[in-house]
C-alpha atoms as a PDB file:
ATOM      1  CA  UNK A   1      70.889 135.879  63.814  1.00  0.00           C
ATOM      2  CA  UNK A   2      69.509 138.872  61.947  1.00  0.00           C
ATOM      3  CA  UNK A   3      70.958 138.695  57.744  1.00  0.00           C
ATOM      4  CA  UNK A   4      72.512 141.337  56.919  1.00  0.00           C
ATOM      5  CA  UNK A   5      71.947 143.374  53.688  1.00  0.00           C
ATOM      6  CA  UNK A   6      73.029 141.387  50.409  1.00  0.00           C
ATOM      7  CA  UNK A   7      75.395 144.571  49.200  1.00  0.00           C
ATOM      8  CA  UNK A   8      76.838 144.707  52.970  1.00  0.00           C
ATOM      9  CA  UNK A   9      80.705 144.462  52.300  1.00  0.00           C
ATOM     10  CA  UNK A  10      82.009 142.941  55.554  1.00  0.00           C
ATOM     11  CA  UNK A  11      85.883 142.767  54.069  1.00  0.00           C
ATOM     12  CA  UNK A  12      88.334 142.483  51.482  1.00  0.00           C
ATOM     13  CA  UNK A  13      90.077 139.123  51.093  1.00  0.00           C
ATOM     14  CA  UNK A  14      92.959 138.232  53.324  1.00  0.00           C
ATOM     15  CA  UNK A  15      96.511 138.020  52.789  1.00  0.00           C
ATOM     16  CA  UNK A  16      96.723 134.672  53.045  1.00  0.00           C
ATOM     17  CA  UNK A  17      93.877 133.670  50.233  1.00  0.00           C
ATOM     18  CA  UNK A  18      95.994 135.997  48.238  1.00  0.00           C
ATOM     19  CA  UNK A  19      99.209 134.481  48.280  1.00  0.00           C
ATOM     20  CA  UNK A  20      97.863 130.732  48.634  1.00  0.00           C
ATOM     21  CA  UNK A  21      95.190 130.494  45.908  1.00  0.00           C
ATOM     22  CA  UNK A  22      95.930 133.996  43.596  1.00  0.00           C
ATOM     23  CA  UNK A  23      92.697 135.931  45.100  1.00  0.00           C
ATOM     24  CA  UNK A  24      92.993 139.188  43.308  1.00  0.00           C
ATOM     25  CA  UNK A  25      93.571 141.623  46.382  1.00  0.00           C
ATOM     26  CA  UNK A  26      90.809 143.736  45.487  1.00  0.00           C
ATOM     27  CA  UNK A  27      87.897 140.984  45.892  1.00  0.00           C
ATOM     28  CA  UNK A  28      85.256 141.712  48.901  1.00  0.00           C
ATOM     29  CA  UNK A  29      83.912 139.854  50.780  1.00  0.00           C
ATOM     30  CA  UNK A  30      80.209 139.881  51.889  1.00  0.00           C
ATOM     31  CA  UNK A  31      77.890 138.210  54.235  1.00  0.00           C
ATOM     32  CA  UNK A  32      76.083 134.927  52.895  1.00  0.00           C
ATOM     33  CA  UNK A  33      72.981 133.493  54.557  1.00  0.00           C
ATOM     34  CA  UNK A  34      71.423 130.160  55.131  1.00  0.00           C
ATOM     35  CA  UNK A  35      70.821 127.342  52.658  1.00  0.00           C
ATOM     36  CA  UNK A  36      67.166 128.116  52.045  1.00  0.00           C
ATOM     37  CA  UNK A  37      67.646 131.624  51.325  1.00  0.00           C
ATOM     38  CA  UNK A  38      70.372 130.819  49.399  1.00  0.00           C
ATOM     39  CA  UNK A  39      67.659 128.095  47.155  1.00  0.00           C
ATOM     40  CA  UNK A  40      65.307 131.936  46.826  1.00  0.00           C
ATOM     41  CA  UNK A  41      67.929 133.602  45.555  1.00  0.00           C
ATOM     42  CA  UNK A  42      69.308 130.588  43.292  1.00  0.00           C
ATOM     43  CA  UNK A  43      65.515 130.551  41.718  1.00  0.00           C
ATOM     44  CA  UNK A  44      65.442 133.764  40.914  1.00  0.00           C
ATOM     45  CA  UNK A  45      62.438 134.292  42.900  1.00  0.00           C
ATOM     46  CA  UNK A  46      59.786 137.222  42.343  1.00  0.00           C
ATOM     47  CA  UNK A  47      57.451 138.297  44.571  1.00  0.00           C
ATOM     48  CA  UNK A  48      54.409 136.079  44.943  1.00  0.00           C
ATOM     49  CA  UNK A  49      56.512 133.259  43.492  1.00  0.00           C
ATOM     50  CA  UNK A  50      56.437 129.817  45.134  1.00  0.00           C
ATOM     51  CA  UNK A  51      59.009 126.886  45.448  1.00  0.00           C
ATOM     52  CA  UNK A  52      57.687 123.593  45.977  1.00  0.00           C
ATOM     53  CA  UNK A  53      60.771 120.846  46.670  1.00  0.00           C
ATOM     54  CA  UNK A  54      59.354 117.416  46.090  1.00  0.00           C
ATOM     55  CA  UNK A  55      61.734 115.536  48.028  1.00  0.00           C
ATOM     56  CA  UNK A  56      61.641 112.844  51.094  1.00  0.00           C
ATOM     57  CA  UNK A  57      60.275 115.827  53.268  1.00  0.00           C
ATOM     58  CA  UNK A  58      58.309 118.274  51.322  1.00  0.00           C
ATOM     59  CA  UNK A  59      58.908 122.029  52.203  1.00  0.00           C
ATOM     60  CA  UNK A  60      57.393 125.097  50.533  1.00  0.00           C
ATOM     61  CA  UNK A  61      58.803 128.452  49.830  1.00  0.00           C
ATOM     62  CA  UNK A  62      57.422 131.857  49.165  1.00  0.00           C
ATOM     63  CA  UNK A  63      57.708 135.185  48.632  1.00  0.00           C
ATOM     64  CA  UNK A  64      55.343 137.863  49.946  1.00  0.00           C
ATOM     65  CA  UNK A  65      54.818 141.308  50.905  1.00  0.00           C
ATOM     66  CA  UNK A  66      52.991 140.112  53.756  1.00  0.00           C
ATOM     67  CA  UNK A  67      53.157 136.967  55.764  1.00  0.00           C
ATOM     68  CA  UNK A  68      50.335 135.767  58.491  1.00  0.00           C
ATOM     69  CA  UNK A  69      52.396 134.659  61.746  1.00  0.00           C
ATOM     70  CA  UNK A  70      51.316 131.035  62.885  1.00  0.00           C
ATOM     71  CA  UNK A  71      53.817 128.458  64.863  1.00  0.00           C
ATOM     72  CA  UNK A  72      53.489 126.168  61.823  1.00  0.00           C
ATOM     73  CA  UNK A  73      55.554 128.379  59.471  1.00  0.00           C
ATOM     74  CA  UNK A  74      59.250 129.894  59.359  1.00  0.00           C
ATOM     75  CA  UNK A  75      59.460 134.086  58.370  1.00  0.00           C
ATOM     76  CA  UNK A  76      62.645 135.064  57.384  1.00  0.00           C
ATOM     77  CA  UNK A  77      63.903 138.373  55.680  1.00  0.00           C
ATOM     78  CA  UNK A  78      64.196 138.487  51.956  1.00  0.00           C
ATOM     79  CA  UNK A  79      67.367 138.149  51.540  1.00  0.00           C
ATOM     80  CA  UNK A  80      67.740 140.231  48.499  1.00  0.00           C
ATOM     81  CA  UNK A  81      64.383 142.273  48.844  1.00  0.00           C
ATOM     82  CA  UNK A  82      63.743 144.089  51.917  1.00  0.00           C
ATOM     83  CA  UNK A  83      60.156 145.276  51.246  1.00  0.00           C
ATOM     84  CA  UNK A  84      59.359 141.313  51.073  1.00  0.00           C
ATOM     85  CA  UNK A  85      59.352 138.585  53.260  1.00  0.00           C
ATOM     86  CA  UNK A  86      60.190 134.735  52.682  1.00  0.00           C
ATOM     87  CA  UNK A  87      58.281 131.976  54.387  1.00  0.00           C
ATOM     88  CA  UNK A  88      59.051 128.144  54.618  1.00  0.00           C
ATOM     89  CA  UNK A  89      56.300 125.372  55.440  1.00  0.00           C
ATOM     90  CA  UNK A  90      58.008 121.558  56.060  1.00  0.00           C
ATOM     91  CA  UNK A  91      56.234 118.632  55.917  1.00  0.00           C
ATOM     92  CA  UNK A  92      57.697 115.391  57.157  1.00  0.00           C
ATOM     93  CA  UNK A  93      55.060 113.280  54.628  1.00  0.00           C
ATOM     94  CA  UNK A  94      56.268 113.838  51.664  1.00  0.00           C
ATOM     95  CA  UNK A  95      57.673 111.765  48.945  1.00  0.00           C
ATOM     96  CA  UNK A  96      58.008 108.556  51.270  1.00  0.00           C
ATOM     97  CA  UNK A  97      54.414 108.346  51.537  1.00  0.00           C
ATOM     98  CA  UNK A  98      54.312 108.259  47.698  1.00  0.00           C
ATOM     99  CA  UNK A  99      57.055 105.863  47.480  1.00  0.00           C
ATOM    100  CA  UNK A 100      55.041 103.722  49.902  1.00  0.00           C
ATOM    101  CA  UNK A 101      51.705 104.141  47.626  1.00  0.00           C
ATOM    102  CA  UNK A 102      54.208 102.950  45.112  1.00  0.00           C
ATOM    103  CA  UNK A 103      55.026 100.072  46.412  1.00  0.00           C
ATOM    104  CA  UNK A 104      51.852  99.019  47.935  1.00  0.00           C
ATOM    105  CA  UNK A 105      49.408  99.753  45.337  1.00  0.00           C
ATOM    106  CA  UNK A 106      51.339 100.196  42.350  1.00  0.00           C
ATOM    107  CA  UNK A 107      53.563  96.646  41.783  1.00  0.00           C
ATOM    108  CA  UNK A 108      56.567  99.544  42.653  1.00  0.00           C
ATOM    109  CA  UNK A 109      55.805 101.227  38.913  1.00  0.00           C
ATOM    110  CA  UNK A 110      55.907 104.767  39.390  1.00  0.00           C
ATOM    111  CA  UNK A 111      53.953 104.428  35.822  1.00  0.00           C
ATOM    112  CA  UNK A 112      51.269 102.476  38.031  1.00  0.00           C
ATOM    113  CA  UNK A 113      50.986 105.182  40.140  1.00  0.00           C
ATOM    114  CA  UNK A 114      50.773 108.083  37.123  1.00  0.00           C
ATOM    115  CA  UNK A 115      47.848 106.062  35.903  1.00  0.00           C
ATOM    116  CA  UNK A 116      46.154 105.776  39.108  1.00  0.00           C
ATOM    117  CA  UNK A 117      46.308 109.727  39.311  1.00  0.00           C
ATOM    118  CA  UNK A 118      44.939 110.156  36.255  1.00  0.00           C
ATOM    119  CA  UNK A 119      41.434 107.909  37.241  1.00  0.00           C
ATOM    120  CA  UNK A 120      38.433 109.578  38.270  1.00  0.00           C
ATOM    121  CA  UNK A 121      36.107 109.405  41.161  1.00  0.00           C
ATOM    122  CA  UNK A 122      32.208 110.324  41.067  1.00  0.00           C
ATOM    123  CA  UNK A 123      31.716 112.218  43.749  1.00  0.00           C
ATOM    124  CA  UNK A 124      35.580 112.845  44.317  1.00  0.00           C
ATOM    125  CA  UNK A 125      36.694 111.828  48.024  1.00  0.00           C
ATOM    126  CA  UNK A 126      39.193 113.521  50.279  1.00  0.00           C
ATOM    127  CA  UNK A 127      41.420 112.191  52.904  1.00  0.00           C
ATOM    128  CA  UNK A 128      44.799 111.793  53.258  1.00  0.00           C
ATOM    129  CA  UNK A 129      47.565 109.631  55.078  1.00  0.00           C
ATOM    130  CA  UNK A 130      50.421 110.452  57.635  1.00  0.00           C
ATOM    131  CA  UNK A 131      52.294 107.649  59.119  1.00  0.00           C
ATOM    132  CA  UNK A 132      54.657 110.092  60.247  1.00  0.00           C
ATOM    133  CA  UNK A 133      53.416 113.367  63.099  1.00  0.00           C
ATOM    134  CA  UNK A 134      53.126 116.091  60.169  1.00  0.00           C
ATOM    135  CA  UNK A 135      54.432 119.593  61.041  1.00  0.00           C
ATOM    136  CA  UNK A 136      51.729 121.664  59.522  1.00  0.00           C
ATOM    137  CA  UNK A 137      49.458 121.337  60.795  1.00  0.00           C
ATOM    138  CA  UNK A 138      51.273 120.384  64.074  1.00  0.00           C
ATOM    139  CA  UNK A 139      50.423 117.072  65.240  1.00  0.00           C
ATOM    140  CA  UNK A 140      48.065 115.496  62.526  1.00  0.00           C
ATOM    141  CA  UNK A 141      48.867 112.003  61.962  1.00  0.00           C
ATOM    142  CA  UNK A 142      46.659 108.874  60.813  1.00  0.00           C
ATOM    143  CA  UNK A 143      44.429 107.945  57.702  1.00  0.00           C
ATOM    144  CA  UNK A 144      41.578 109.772  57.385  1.00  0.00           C
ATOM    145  CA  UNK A 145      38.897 109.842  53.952  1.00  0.00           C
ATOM    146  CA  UNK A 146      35.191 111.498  53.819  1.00  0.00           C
ATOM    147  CA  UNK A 147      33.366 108.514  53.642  1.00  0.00           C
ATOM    148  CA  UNK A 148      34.400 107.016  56.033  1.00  0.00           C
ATOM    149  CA  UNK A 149      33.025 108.335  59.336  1.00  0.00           C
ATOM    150  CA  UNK A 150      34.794 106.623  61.830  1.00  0.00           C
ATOM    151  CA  UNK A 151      38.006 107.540  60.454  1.00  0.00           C
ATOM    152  CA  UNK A 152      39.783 104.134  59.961  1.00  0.00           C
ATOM    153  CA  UNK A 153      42.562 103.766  57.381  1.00  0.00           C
ATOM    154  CA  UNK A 154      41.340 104.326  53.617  1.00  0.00           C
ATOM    155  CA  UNK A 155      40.319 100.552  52.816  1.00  0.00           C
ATOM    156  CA  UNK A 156      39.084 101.771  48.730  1.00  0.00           C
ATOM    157  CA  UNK A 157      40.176 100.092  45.766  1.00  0.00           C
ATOM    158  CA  UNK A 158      44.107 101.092  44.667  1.00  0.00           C
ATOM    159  CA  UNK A 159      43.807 103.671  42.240  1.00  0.00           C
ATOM    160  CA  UNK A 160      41.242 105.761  44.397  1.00  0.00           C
ATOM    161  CA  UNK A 161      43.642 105.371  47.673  1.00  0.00           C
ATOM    162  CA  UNK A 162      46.623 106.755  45.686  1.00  0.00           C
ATOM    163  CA  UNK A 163      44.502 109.611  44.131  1.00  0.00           C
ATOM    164  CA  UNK A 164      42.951 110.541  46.945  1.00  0.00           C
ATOM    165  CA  UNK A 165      46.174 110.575  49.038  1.00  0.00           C
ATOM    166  CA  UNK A 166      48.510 112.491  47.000  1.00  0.00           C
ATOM    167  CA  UNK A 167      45.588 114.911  46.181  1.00  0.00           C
ATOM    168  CA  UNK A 168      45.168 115.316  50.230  1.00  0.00           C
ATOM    169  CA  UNK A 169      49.145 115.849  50.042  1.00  0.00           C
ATOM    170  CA  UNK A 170      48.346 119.350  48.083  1.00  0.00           C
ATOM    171  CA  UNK A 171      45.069 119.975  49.138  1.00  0.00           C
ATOM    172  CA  UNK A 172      46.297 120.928  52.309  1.00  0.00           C
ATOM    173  CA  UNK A 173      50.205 122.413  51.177  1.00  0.00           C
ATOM    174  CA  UNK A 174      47.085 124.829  49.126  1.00  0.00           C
ATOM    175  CA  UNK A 175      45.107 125.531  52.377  1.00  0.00           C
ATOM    176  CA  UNK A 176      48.039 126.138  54.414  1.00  0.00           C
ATOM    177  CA  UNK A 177      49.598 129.448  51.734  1.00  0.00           C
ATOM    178  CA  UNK A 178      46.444 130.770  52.203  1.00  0.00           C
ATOM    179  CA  UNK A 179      46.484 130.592  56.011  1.00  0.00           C
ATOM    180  CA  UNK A 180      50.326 132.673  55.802  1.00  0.00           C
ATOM    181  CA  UNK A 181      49.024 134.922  53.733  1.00  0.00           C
ATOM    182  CA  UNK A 182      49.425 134.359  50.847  1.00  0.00           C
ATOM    183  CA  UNK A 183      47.536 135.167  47.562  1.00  0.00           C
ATOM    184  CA  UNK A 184      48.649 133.509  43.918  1.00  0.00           C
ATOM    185  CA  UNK A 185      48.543 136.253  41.377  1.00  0.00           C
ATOM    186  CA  UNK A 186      48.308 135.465  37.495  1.00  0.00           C
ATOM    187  CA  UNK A 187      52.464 136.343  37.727  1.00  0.00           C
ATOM    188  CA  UNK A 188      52.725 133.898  40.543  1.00  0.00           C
ATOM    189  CA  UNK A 189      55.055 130.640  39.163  1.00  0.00           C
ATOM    190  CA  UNK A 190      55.309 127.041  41.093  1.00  0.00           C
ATOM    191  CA  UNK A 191      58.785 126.226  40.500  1.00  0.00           C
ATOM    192  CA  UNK A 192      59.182 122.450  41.505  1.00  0.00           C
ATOM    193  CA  UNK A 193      63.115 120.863  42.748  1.00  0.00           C
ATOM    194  CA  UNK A 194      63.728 117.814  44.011  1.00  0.00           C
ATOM    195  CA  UNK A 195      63.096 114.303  43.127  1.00  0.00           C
ATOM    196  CA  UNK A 196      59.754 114.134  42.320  1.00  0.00           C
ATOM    197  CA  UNK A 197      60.142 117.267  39.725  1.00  0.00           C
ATOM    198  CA  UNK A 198      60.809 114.835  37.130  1.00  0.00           C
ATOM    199  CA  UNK A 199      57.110 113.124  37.667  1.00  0.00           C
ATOM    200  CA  UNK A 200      55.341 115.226  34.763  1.00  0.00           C
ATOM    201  CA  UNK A 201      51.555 113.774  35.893  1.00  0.00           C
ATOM    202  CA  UNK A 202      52.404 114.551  39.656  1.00  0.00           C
ATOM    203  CA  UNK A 203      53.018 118.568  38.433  1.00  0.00           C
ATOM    204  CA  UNK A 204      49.645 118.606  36.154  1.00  0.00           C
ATOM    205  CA  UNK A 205      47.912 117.338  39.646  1.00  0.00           C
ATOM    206  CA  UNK A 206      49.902 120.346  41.843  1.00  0.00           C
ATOM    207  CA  UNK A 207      49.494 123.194  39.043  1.00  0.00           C
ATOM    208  CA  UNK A 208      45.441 122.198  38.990  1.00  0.00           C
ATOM    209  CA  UNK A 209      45.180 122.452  43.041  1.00  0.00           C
ATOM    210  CA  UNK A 210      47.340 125.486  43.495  1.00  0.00           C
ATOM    211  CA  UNK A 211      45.656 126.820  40.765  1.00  0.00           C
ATOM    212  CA  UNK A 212      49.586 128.507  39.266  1.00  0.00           C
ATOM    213  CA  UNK A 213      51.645 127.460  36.274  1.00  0.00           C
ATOM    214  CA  UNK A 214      54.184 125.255  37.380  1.00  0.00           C
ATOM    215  CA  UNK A 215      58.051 125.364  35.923  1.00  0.00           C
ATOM    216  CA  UNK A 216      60.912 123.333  36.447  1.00  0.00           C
ATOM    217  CA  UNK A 217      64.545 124.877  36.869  1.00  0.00           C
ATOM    218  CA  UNK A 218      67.050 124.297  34.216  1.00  0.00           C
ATOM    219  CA  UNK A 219      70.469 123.982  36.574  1.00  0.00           C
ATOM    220  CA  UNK A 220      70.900 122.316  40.076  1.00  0.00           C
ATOM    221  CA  UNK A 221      72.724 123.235  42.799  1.00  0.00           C
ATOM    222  CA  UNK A 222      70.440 126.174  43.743  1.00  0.00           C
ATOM    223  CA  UNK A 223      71.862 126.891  47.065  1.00  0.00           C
ATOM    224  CA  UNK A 224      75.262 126.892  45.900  1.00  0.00           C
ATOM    225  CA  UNK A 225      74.339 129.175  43.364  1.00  0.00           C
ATOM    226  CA  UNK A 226      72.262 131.461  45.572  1.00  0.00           C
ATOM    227  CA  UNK A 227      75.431 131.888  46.963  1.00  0.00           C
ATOM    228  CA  UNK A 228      77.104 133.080  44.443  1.00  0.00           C
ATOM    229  CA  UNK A 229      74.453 135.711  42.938  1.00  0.00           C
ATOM    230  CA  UNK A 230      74.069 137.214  46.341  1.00  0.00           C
ATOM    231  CA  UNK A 231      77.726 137.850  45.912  1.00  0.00           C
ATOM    232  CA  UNK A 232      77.149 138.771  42.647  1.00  0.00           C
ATOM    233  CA  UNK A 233      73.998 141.204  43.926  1.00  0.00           C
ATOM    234  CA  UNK A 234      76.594 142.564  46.548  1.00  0.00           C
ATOM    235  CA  UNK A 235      78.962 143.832  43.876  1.00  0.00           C
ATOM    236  CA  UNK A 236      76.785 144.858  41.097  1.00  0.00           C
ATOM    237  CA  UNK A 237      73.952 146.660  43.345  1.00  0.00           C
ATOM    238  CA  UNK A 238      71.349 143.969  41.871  1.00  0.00           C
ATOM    239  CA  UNK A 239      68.403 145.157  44.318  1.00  0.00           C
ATOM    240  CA  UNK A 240      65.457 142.695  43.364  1.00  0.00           C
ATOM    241  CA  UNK A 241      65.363 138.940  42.278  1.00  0.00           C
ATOM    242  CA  UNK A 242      63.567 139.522  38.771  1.00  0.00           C
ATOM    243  CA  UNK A 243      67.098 141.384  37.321  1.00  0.00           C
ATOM    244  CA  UNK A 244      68.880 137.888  38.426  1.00  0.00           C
ATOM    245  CA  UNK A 245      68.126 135.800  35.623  1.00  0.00           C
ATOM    246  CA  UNK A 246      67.321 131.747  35.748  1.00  0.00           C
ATOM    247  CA  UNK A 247      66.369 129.257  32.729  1.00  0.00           C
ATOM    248  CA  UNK A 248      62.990 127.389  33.576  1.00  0.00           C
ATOM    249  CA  UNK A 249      60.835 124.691  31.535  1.00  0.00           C
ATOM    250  CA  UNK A 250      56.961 125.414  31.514  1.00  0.00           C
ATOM    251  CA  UNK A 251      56.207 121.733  32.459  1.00  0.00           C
ATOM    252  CA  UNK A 252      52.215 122.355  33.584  1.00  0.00           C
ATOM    253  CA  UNK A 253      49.244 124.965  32.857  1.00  0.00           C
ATOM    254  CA  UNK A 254      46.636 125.209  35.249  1.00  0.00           C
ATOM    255  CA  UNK A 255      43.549 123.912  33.650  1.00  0.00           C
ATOM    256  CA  UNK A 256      40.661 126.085  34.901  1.00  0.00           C
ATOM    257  CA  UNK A 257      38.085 123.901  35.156  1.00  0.00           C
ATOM    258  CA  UNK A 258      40.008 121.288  37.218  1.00  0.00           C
ATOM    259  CA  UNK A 259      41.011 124.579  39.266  1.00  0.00           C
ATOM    260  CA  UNK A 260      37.860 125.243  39.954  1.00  0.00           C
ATOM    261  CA  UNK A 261      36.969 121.523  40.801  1.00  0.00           C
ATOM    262  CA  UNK A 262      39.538 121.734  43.433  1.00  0.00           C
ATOM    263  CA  UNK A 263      38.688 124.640  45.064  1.00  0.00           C
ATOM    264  CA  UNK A 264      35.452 122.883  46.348  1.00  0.00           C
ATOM    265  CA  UNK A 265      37.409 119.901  47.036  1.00  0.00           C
ATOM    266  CA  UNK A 266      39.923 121.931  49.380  1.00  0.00           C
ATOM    267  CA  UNK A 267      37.230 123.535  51.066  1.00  0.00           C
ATOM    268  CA  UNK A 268      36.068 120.100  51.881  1.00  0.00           C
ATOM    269  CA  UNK A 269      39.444 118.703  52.703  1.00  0.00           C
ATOM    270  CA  UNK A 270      40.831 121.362  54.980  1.00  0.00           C
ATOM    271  CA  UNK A 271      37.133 121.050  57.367  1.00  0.00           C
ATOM    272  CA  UNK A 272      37.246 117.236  57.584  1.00  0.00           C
ATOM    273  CA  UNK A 273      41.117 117.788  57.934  1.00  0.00           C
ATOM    274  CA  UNK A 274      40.117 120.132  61.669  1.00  0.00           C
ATOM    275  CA  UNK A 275      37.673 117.973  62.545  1.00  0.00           C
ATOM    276  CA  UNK A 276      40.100 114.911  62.656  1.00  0.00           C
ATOM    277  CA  UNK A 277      42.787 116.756  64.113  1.00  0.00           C
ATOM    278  CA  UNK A 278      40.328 117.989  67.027  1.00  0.00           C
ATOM    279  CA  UNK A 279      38.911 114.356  67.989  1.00  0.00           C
ATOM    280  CA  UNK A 280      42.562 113.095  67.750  1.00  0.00           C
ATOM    281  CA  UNK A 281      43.641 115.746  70.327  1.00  0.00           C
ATOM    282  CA  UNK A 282      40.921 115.379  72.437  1.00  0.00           C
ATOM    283  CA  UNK A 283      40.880 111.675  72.825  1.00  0.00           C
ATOM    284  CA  UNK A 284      40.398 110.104  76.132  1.00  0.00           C
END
């Protein structure tokens, strides 16, 4: 179903709402959309602006003037923009396989785990692990690393298996806004929800690879409040997200030279990444 424009007055209120909860009589009523709109319009999204939810899927949402077509992404209409497009990317691994480096590697300290991230490797490896079919790309699944050639599960000391997995984690969400289309700007933000927002090393690692400043929303509930504003937007004749205003923390800067770093690094990750999604394929 095609949304409708956000200042599209479908109705007034009925009768009934009236009398049985003291509606004024006068209140429209307008078309809403779905829940993940809703979350665009609850962040106060700009154009170019991403949302990254950290939760037990990850998903990724943007906003773009232009938006590559590819079976591995979702376009949908800006809901209050129409010269802009939104996209979603969902990944299945997402915060359980952190949970399960965690657990394994980590004596279930998520403290552990900050510490691991924060080691070094000389030459850096890439790889990553999916015990679950990913999404995006469609089909990927297994343990794969760079130095190891026959592409067995990552069998390296702890703190260079949790580094190098949870890098691989963004390494690839990186690759794959490029491959839609879309370009970070010096305006573009990273605004992180979810569970894994709170995790202040895990958002220095993200804002490095994306190469974007990354802030945290001050209130919850964005749907429900997406909601509201595009009600809000109806009434008023708010036209574009920037004069709908939302608190965020700065949380990360992107560190150039780590940037940099991990540009080379994706490059690496995202060929090794086809050529194990190829021979998996094309097994026998």
């Amino acid at each position: 179903m095609l949304m409708s424009e956000a200042d599209e007055v479908a109705a007034t209120i009925s009768d009934y709402l009236v009398t049985r909860y003291g509606f004024n009589k006068e209140c429209k009523v307008l078309r809403c959309t779905g829940d993940n709109p809703a979350t665009l319009v609850g962040m106060s999204c700009r154009d170019q602006d991403l949302i990254l939810s950290l939760g037990t899927s990850d998903v990724l949402i943007g906003v773009s003037g232009h938006v590559t077509p590819s079976p591995d992404i979702h376009v949908f209409c800006n809901p209050l923009n129409s010269n802009s497009h939104m996209f979603i990317i969902c990944y299945k691994n997402g915060s359980l396989v952190r949970e399960e480096l965690k657990d394994k590697y980590c004596g279930g300290e998520w403290e552990r785990y900050n510490q691991m991230l924060s080691t070094q490797d000389n030459p850096p490896l890439v790889g990553n692990y999916l015990p679950l079919p990913e999404t995006c790309p469609a089909g990927l699944v297994g343990a794969f690393c760079s130095t190891d050639p026959e592409r067995l599960p990552l069998s390296h000391p702890p703190e260079t298996i949790v580094r190098t997995v949870t890098e691989g984690q963004f390494l690839s969400k990186r690759h794959d806004i490029s491959a839609a289309g879309f370009k970070p700007t010096s305006n573009t933000r990273l605004i992180v929800v979810g569970g894994g927002s709170v995790n202040n090393t895990l958002l220095n690692l993200i804002s490095n690879v994306f190469g974007v400043d990354v802030y945290r929303a001050s209130s919850a509930n964005a749907a429900a409040r997406g909601a509201a504003l595009l009600a809000f937007a109806g009434v008023n004749g708010v036209g574009r997200m920037e004069e709908l205003r939302t608190e965020y923390e700065l949380v990360s800067k992107t560190n150039p030279e780590l940037y940099h770093t991990y540009c080379g690094m994706r490059e690496n990750y995202v060929d090794l990444q086809k050529e194990y999604l190829y021979s998996s394929l094309h097994k026998e």
